[in-house]
Protein backbone atom coordinates (compact mmCIF):
# COMPACT_ATOMS: atom_id res chain seq x y z
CA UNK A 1 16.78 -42.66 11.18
CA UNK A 2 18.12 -39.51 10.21
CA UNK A 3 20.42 -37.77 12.22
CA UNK A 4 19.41 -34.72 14.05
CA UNK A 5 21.19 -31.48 12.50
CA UNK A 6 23.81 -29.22 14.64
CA UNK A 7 21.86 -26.10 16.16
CA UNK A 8 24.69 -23.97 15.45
CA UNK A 9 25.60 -25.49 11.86
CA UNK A 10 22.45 -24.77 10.98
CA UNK A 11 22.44 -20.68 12.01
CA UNK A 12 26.12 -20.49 10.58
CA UNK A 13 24.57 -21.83 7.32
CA UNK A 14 22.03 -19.37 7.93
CA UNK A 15 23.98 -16.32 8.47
CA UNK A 16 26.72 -16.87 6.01
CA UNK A 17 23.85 -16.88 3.24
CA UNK A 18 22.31 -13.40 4.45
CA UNK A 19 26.01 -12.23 4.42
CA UNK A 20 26.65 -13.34 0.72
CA UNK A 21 23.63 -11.68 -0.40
CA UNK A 22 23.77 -8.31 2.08
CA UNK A 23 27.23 -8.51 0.55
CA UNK A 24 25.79 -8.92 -3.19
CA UNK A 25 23.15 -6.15 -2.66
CA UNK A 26 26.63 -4.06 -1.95
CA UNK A 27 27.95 -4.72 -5.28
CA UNK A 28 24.69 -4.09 -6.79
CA UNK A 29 24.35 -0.36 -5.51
CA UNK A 30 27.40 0.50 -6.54
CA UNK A 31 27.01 -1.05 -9.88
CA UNK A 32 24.03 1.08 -10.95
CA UNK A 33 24.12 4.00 -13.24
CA UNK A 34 23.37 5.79 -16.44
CA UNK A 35 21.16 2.97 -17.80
CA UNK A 36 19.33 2.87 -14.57
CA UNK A 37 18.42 6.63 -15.19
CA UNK A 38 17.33 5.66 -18.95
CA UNK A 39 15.87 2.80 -18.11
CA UNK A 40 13.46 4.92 -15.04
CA UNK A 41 13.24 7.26 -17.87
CA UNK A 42 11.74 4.96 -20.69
CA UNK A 43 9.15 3.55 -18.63
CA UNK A 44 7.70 7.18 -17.53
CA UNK A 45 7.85 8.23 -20.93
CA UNK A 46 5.88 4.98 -22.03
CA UNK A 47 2.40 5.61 -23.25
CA UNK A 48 1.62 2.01 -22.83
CA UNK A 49 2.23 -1.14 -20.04
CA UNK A 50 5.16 -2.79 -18.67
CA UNK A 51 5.60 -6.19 -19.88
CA UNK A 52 7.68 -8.10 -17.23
CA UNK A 53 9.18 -11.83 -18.09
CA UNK A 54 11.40 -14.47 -16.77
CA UNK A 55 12.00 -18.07 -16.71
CA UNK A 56 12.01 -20.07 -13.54
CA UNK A 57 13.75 -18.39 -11.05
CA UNK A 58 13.41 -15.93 -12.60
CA UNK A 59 10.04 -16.05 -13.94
CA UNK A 60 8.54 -15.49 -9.93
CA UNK A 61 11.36 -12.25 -9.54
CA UNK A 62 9.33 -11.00 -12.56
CA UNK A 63 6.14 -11.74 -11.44
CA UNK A 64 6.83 -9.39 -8.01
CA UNK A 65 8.48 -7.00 -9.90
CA UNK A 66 5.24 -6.73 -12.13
CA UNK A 67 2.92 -6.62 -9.40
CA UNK A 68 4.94 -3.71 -7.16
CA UNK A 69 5.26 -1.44 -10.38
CA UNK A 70 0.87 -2.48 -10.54
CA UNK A 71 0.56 -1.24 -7.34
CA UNK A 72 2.36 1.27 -6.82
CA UNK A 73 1.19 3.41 -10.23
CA UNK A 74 2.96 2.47 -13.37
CA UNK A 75 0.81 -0.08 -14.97
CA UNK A 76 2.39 -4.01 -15.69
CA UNK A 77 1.77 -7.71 -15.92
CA UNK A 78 3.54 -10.94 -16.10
CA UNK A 79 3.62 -12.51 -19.23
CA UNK A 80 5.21 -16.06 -19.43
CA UNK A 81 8.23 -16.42 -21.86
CA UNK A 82 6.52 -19.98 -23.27
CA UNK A 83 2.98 -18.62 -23.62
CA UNK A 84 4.21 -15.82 -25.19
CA UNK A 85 5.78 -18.21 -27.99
CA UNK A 86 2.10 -19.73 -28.46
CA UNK A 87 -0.04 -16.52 -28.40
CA UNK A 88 0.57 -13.94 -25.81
CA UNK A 89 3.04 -12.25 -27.76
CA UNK A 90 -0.42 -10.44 -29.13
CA UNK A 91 -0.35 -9.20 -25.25
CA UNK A 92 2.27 -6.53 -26.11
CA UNK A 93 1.61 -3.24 -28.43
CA UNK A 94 3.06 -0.23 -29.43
CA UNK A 95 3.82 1.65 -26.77
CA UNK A 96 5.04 -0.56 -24.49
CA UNK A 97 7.97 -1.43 -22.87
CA UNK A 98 9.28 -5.02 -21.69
CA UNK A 99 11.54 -5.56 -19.19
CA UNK A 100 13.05 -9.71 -19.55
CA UNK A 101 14.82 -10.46 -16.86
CA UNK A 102 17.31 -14.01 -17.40
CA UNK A 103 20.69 -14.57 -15.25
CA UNK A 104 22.51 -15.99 -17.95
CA UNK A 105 20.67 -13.49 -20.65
CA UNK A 106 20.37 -16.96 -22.69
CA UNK A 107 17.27 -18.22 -21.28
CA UNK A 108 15.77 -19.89 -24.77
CA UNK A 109 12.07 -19.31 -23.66
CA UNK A 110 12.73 -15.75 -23.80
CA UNK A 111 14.18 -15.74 -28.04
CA UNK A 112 10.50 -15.12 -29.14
CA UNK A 113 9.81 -12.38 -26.53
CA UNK A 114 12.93 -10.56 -27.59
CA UNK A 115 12.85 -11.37 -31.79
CA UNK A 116 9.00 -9.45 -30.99
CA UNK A 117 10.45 -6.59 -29.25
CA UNK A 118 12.75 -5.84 -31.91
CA UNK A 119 10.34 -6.59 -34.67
CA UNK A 120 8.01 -4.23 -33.69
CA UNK A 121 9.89 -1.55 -32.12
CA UNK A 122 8.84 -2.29 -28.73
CA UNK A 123 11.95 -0.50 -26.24
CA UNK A 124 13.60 -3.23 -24.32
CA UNK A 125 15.01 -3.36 -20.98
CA UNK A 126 17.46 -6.44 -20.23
CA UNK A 127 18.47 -7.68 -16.84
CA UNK A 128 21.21 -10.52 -16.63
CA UNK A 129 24.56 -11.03 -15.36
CA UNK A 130 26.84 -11.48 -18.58
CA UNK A 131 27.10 -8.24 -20.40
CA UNK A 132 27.99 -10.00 -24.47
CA UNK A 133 24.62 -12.39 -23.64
CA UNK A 134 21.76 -12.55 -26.26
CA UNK A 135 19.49 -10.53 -24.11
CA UNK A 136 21.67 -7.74 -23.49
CA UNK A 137 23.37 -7.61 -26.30
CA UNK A 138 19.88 -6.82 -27.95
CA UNK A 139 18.00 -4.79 -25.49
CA UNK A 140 18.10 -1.30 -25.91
CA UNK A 141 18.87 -1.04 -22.29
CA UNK A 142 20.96 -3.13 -20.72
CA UNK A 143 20.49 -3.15 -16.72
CA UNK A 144 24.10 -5.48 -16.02
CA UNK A 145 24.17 -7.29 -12.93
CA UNK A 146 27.19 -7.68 -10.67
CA UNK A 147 28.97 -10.97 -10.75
CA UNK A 148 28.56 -12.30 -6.94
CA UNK A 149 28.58 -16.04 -6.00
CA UNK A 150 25.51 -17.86 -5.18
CA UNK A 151 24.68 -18.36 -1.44
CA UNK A 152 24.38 -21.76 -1.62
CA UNK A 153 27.08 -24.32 -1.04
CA UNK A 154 27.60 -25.48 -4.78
CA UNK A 155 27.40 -21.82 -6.16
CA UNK A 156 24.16 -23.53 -8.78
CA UNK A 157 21.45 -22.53 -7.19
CA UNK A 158 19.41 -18.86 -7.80
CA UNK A 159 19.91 -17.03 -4.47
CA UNK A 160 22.27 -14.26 -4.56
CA UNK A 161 21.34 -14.16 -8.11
CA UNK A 162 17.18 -13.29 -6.95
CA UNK A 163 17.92 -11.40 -4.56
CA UNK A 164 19.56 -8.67 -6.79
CA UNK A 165 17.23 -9.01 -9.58
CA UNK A 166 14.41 -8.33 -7.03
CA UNK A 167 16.20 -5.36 -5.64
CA UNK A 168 17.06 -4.23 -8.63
CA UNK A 169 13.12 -4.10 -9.59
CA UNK A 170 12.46 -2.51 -6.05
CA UNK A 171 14.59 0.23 -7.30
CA UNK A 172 13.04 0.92 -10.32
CA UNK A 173 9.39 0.86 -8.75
CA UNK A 174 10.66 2.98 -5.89
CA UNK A 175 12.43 5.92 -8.48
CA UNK A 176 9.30 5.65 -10.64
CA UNK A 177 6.71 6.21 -7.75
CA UNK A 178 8.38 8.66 -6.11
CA UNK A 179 8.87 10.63 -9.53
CA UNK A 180 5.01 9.80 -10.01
CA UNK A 181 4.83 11.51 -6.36
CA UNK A 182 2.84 8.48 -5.52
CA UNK A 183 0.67 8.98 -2.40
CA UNK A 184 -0.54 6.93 0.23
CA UNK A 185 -4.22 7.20 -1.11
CA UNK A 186 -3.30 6.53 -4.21
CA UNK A 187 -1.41 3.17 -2.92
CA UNK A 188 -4.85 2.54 -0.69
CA UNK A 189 -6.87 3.00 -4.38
CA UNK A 190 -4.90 -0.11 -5.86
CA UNK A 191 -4.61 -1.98 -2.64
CA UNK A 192 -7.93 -1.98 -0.85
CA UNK A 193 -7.91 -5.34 0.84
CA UNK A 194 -5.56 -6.95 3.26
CA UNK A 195 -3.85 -5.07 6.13
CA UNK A 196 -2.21 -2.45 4.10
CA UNK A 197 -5.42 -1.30 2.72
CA UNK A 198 -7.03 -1.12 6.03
CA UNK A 199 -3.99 0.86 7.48
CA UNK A 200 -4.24 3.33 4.92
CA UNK A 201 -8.43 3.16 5.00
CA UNK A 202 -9.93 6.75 5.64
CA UNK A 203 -12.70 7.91 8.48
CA UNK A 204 -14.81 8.61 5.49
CA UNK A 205 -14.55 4.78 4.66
CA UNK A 206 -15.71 3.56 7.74
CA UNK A 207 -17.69 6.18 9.68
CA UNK A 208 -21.56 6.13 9.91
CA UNK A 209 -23.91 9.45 8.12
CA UNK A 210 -27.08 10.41 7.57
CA UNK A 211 -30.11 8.83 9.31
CA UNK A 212 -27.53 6.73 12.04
CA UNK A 213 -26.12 9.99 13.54
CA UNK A 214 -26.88 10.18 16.81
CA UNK A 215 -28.01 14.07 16.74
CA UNK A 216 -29.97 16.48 19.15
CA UNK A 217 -30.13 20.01 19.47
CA UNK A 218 -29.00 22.09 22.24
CA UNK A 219 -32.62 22.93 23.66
CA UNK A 220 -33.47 19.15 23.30
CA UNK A 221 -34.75 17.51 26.55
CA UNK A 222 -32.80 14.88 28.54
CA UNK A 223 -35.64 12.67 28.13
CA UNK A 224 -35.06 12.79 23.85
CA UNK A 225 -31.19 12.99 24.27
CA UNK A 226 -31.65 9.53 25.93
CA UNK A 227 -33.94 8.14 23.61
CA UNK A 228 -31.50 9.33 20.49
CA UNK A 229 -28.75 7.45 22.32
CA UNK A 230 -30.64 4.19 22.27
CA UNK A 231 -32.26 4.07 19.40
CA UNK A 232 -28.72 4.65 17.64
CA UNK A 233 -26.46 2.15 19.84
CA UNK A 234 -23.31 4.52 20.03
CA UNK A 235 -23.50 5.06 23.83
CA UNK A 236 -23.58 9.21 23.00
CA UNK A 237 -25.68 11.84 21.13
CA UNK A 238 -24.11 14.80 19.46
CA UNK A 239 -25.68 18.20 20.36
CA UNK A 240 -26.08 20.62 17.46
CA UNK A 241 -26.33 24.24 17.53
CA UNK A 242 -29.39 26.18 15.24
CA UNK A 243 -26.86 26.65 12.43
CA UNK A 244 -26.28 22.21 12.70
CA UNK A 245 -22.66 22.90 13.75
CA UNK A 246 -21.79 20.49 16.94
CA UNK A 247 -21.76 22.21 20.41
CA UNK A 248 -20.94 19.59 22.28
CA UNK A 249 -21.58 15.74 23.02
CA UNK A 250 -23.49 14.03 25.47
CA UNK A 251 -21.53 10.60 26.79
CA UNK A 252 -22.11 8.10 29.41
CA UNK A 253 -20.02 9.59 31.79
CA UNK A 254 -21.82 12.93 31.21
CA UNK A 255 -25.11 11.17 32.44
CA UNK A 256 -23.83 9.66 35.60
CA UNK A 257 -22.38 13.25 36.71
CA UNK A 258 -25.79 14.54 35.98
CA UNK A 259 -27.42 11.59 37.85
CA UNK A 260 -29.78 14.09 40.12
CA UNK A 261 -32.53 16.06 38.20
CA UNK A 262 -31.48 14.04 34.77
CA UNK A 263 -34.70 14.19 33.03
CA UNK A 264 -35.37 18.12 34.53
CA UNK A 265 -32.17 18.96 32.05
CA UNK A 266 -31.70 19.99 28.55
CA UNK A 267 -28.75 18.92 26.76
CA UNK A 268 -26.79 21.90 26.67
CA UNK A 269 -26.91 21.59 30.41
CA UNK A 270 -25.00 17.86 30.33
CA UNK A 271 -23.01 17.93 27.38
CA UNK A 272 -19.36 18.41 27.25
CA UNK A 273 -18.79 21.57 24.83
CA UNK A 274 -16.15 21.34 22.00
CA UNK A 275 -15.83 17.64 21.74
CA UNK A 276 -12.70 15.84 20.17
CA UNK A 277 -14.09 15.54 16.75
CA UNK A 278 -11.81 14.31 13.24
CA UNK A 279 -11.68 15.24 9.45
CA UNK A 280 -13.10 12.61 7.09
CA UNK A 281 -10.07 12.03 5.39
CA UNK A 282 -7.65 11.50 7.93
CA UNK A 283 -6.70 8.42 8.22
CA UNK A 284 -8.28 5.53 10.17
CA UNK A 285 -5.39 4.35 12.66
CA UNK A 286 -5.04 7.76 13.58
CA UNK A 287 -8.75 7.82 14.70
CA UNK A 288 -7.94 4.60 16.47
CA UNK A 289 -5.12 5.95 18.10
CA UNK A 290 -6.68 8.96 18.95
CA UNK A 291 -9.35 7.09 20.92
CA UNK A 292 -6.94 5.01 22.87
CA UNK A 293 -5.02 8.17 23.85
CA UNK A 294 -7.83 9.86 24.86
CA UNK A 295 -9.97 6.60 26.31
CA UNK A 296 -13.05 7.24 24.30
CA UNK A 297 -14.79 4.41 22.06
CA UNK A 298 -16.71 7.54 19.64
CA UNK A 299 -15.65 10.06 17.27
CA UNK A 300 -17.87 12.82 15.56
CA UNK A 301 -16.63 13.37 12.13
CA UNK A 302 -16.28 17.06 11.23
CA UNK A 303 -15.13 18.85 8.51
CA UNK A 304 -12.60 21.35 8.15
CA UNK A 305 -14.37 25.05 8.92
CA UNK A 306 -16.03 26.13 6.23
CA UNK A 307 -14.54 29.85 4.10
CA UNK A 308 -15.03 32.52 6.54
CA UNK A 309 -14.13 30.43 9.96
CA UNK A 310 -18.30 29.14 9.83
CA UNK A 311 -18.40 25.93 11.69
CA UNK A 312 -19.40 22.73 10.04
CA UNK A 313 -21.82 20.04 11.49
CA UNK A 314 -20.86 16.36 11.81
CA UNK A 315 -21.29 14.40 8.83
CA UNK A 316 -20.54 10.85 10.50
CA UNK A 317 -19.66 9.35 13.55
CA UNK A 318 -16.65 6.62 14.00
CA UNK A 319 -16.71 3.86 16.59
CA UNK A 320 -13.53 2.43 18.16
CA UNK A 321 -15.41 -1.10 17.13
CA UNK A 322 -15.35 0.41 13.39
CA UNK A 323 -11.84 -0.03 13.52
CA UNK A 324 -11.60 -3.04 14.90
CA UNK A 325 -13.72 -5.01 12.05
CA UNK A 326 -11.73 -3.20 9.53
CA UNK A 327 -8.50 -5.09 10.84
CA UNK A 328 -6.71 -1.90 11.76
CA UNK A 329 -5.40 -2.35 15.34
């Protein structure tokens, strides 16, 4: 039977590997320069795609690295280093740029990928740790990482080593998005599922128009207020003004304070004028956490004031249980 491990052994292990690598990252920062600059620089200017490839280890860093550049608006994909050598070196094309990543800048798989590059004048950006290696030595940027010990006991296995490479690719995503002036929206375009896209979802995504508003005007009686309620299931009615601007909504609350005399009413007479009402693009959570703060379940979408100051009618209506399915909480 194997013998249970040491509690503590086990979070000194644990810390003195985060420590290695916080103390890598260190190194890294201050290591980073000029060719950073070109190498931001040569991707912008690139008419084409990023090609991103590694081996092993370093094959998944380049896979990440790919995707966040994807996703965040400079266009990239993975190609592996041994089915490049059997076909998918057709995958790259003037105008693009690849970006190898190896520790050792020897990595075999990657000879083909890099005997390509320079064949065809395709720019090439090198990442590795030995600055005379075959990779950077032939690269026309050469992104040099900082010697730092591996976290693990024997110093052989890719940690610290990673870790850099994958900040290092952070970096460059981060400089070119923020040059791109890459915008929330434009993050939600590439990223629609999960819950990132549904944090950064819009009213407009989510809201209910057209026949489902629940809609009366101001003259309407009681009696139809109540029916419009029903028949649309959103436990209020919006009350319009002639010009279809909203005046003010009708709730539940507003009908049990109006209890006596009800159906002797018109709507004007119930409703609570200049309701809390939101812009179709704002975002979602704000919605939600607009409704929380102000204990409602509805929302009348509105938007902004036409030129002039005119008023504009509601063009949707968000419920808190909109929200809800859309896995923003």
């Amino acid at each position: 039977m194997q013998e249970r491990p040491d509690p503590q052994t086990l979070l000194a292990t644990g810390r003195q590997v985060i420590q290695r690598e916080a103390e890598a990252l260190g190194l890294l920062e201050g290591s980073i320069g000029s060719e950073f600059v070109r190498a931001v620089e040569l991707i912008l200017e690139a008419r084409g795609r990023v090609i991103v490839s590694g081996m092993g280890k370093s094959g998944h860093i380049a896979r990440k690295i790919a995707a966040t550049f994807a996703s965040t608006g400079t266009p990239a994909y993975f190609v592996h280093p041994a089915e490049a050598s059997h076909g998918d070196l057709g995958m790259m094309a003037a105008g693009d740029v690849a970006l190898l990543v190896s520790k050792s800048g020897e990595t075999p798989e990657l000879a083909d990928m890099i005997a390509y590059t320079r064949r065809f004048g395709i720019p090439l950006i090198g990442v590795a740790e030995r600055a005379g290696s075959n990779l950077l030595s032939r690269a026309d940027i050469a992104l040099l990482l900082p010697e730092a010990p591996e976290a693990c006991g024997n110093g052989i296995v890719p940690t610290t080593s990673t870790t850099m490479t994958l900040a290092l690719g952070d970096a460059l995503a981060v400089a070119l998005m923020e040059h791109r002036r890459f915008t929330p929206q434009m993050f939600r375009d590439f990223h629609p599922g999960g819950s990132l896209g549904a944090r950064l979802s819009r009213v407009e995504d989510l809201m209910h128009s057209g026949a489902d508003l629940p809609l009366v005007a101001r003259d309407a009686p009681m009696q139809e207020a109540l029916l419009e309620m029903t028949r649309k299931g959103f436990g209020v009615v919006g009350v319009t003004e002639a010009d279809g601007s909203l005046a003010g909504i009708v709730t539940d609350g507003d009908l049990r304070r109006h209890m006596v005399g009800l159906l002797d009413c018109r709507a004007e007479a119930v409703m609570t004028p200049h309701p809390r009402t939101i812009l179709p693009d704002s975002l979602a959570e704000e919605a939600l956490a607009l409704m929380n703060a102000r204990k409602i379940t509805c929302l009348f979408v509105v938007p902004a004031p036409r030129p002039g100051g005119t008023p504009s009618g509601a063009v949707g209506i968000l419920h808190i249980h909109d929200c809800l399915r859309a896995g923003i909480v």
